[in-house]
C-alpha atoms as a PDB file:
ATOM      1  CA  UNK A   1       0.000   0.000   0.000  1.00  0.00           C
ATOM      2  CA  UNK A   2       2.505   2.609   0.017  1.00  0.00           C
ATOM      3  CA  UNK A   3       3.428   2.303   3.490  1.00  0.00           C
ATOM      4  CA  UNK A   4       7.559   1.364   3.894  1.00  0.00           C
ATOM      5  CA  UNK A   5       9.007  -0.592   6.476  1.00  0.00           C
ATOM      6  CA  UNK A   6      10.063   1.461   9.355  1.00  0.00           C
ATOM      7  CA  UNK A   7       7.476   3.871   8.873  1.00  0.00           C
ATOM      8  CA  UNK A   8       6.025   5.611  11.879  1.00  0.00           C
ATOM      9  CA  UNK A   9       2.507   5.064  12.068  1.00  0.00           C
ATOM     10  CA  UNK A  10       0.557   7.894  14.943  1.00  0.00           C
ATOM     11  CA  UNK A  11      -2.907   6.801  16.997  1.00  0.00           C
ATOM     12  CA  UNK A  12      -5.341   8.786  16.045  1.00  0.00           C
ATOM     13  CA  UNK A  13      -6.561   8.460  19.229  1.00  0.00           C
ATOM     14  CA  UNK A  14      -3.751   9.506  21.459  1.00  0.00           C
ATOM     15  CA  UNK A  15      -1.055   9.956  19.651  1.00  0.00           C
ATOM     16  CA  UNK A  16       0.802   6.590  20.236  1.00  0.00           C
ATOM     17  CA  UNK A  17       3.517   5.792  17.545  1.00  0.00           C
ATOM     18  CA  UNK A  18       3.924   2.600  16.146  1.00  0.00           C
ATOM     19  CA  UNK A  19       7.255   1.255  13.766  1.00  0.00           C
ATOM     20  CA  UNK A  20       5.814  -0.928  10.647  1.00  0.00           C
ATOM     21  CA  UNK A  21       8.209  -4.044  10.715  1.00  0.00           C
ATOM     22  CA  UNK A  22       6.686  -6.326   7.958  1.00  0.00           C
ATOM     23  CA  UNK A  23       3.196  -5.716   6.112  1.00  0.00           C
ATOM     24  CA  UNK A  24       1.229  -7.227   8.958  1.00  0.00           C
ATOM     25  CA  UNK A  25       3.514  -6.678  12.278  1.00  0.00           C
ATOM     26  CA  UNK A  26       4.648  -3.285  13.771  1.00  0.00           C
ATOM     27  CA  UNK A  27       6.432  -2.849  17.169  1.00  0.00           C
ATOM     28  CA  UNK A  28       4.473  -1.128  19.698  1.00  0.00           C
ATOM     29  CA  UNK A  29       6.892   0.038  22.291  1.00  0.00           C
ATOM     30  CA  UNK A  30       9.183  -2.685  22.826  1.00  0.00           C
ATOM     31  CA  UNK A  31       6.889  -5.169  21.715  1.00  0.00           C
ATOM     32  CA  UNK A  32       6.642  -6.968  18.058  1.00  0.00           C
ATOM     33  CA  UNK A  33       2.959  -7.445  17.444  1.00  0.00           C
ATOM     34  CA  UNK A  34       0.398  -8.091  14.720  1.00  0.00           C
ATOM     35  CA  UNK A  35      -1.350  -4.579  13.779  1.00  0.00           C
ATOM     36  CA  UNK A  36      -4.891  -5.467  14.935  1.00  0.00           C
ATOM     37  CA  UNK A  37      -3.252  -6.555  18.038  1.00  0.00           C
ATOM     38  CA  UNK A  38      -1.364  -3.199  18.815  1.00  0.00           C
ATOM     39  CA  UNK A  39      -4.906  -1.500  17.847  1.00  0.00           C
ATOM     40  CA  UNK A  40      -6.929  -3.266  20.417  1.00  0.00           C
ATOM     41  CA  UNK A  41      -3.753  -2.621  22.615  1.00  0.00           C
ATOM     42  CA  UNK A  42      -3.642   0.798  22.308  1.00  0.00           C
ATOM     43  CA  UNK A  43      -7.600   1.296  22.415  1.00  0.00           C
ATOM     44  CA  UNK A  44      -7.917  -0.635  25.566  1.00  0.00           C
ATOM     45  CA  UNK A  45     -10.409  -3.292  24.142  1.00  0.00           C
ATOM     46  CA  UNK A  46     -10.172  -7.189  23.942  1.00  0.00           C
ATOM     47  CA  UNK A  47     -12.617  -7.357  20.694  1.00  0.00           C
ATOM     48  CA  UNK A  48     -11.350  -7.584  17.697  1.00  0.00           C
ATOM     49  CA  UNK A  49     -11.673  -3.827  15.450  1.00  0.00           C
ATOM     50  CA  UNK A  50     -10.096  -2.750  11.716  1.00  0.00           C
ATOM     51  CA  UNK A  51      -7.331  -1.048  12.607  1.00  0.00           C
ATOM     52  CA  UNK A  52      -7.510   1.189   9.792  1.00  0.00           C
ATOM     53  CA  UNK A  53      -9.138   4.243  11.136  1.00  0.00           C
ATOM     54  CA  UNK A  54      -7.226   4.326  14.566  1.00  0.00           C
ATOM     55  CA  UNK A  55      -3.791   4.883  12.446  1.00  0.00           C
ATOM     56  CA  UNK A  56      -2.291   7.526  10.232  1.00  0.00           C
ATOM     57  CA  UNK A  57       0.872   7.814   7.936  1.00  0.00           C
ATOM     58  CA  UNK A  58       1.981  10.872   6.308  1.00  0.00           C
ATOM     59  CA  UNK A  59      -1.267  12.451   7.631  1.00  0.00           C
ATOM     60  CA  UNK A  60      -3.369  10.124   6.109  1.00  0.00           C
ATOM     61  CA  UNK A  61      -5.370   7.396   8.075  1.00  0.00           C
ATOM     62  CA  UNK A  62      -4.279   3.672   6.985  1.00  0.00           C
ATOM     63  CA  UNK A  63      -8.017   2.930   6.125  1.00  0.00           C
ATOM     64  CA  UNK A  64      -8.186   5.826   3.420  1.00  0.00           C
ATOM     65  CA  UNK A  65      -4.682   4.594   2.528  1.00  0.00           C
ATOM     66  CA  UNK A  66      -6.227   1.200   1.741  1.00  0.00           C
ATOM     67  CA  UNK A  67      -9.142   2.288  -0.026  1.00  0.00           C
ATOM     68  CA  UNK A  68      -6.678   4.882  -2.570  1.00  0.00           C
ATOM     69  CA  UNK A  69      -4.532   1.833  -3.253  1.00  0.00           C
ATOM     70  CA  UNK A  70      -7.151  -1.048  -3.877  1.00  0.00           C
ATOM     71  CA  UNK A  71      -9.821   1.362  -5.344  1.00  0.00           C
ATOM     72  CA  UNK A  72      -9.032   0.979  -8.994  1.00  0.00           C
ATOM     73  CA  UNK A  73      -8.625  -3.245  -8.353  1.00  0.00           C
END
């Protein structure tokens, strides 16, 4: 989608800042963990939620990010 390894991806919710390590993980502090997990993590649920709108890169959320790339598929 656009989004590098290493990239810094910000909460949209409180500003927490996650590194993208491969196109499903990104460490969370100094934790390696799947995206949706670091969502729920960082939203303080246990149910599973699209992580797409809780994250933004390059001021853009990840969700709109998704939907640019795969639009034209």
């Amino acid at each position: 989608m656009g989004v590098p390894i290493g990239a810094i991806l910000h909460s949209t919710q409180n500003g927490t800042r996650a590194t993208v390590v491969d196109d499903r993980r990104v460490r969370l502090g100094d934790q390696l963990r799947y995206f949706s997990t670091a969502t729920r993590r960082v939203l303080g649920t246990d149910y599973s939620i699209a992580p797409g709108p809780h994250w933004t890169y390059d001021g853009r959320t990840i969700r709109w990010i998704h939907e640019d790339t795969y639009a034209a598929s």
